[in-house]
Protein backbone atom coordinates (compact mmCIF):
# COMPACT_ATOMS: atom_id res chain seq x y z
CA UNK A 1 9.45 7.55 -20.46
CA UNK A 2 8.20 9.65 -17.65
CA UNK A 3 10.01 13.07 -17.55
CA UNK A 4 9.86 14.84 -14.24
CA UNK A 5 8.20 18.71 -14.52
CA UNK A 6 10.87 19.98 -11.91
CA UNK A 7 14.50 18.80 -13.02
CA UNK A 8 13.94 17.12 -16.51
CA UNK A 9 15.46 13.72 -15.76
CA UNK A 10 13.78 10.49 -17.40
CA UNK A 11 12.35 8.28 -15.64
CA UNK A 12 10.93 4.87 -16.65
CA UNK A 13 7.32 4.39 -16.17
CA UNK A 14 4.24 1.33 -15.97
CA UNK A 15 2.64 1.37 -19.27
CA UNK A 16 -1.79 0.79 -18.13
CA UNK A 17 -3.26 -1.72 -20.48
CA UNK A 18 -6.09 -0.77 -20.53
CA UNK A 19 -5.74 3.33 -21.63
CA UNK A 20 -1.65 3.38 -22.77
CA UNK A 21 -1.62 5.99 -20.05
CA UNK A 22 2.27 5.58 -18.41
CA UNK A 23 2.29 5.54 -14.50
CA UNK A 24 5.07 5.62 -12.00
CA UNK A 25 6.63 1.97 -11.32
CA UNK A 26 5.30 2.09 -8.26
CA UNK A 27 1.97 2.33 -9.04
CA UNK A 28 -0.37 0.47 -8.39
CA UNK A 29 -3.19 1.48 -10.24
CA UNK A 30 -3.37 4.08 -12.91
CA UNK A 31 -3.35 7.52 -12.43
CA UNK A 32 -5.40 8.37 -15.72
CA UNK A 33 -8.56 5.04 -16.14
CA UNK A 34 -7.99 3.89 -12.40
CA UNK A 35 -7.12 0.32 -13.81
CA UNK A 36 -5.14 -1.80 -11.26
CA UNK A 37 -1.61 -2.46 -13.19
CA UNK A 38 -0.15 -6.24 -13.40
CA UNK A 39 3.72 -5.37 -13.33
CA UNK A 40 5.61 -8.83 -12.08
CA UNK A 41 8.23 -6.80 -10.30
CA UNK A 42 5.49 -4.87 -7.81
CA UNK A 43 5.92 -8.78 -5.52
CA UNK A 44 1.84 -9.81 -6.26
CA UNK A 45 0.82 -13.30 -5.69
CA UNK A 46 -1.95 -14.94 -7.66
CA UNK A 47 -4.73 -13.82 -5.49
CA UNK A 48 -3.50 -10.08 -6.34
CA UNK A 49 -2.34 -9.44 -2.84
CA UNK A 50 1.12 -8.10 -2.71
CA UNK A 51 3.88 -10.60 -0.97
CA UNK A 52 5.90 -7.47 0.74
CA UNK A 53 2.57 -6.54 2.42
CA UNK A 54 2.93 -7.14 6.17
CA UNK A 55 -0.74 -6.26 6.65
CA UNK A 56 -3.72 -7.87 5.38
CA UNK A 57 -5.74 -4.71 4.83
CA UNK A 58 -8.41 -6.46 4.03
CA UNK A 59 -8.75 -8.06 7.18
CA UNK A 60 -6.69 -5.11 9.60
CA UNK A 61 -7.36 -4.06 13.51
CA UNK A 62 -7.28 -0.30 13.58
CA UNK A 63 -5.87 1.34 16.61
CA UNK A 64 -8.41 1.21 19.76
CA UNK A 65 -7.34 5.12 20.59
CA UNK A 66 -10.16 7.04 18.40
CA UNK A 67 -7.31 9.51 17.30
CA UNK A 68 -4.69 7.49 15.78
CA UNK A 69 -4.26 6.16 12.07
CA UNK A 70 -2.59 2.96 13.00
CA UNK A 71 -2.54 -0.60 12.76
CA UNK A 72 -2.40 -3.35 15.18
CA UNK A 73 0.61 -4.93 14.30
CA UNK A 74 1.10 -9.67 15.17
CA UNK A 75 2.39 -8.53 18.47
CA UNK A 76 -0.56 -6.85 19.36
CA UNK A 77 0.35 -3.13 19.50
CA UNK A 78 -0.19 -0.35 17.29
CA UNK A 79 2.21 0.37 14.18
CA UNK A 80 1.95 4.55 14.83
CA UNK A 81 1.64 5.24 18.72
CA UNK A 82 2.55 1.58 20.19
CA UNK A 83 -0.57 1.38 22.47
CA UNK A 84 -1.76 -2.32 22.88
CA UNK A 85 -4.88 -3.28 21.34
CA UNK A 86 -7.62 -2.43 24.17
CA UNK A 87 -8.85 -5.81 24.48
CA UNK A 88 -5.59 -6.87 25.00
CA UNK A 89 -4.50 -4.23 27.60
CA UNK A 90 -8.05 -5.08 29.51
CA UNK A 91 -6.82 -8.88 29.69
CA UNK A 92 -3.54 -7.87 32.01
């Protein structure tokens, strides 16, 4: 059991096979080796790539304004600042 440093409430925690180390259920990887953690509740498919992902990071269109941390999104626009994709916006 995780216990929380502020408040003292238990939490229930990942368990890393690879160094025992317990992480947050959300977790992805460990916090302590780095190890990516196989929990069947975190939605992962068998190529590793999690089904409630809407974005394919590994294959992503970052925003076309220089400044912004976003996404293009299926629609063409950007997930943070809605600008359309500059390609897209030089087509109309």
């Amino acid at each position: 059991m995780l216990i929380c440093e502020i408040c003292g409430h238990e939490t229930k925690g990942l368990v890393c096979a690879a160094c025992q180390g317990e992480n947050l259920t959300a977790a992805r990887y460990c916090c302590y080796c780095g190890q990516r953690l196989a929990d069947e509740t975190a939605g992962e498919n068998s190529s590793g790539r999690s089904s409630g992902d809407p974005y394919d990071l590994e294959n992503r269109i970052l925003c076309s304004d220089e400044n912004c941390i976003g996404i293009i999104n299926e629609e063409g626009v950007c997930t943070e600042c809605g600008r359309p994709l500059k390609e897209k916006a030089d087509q109309s």
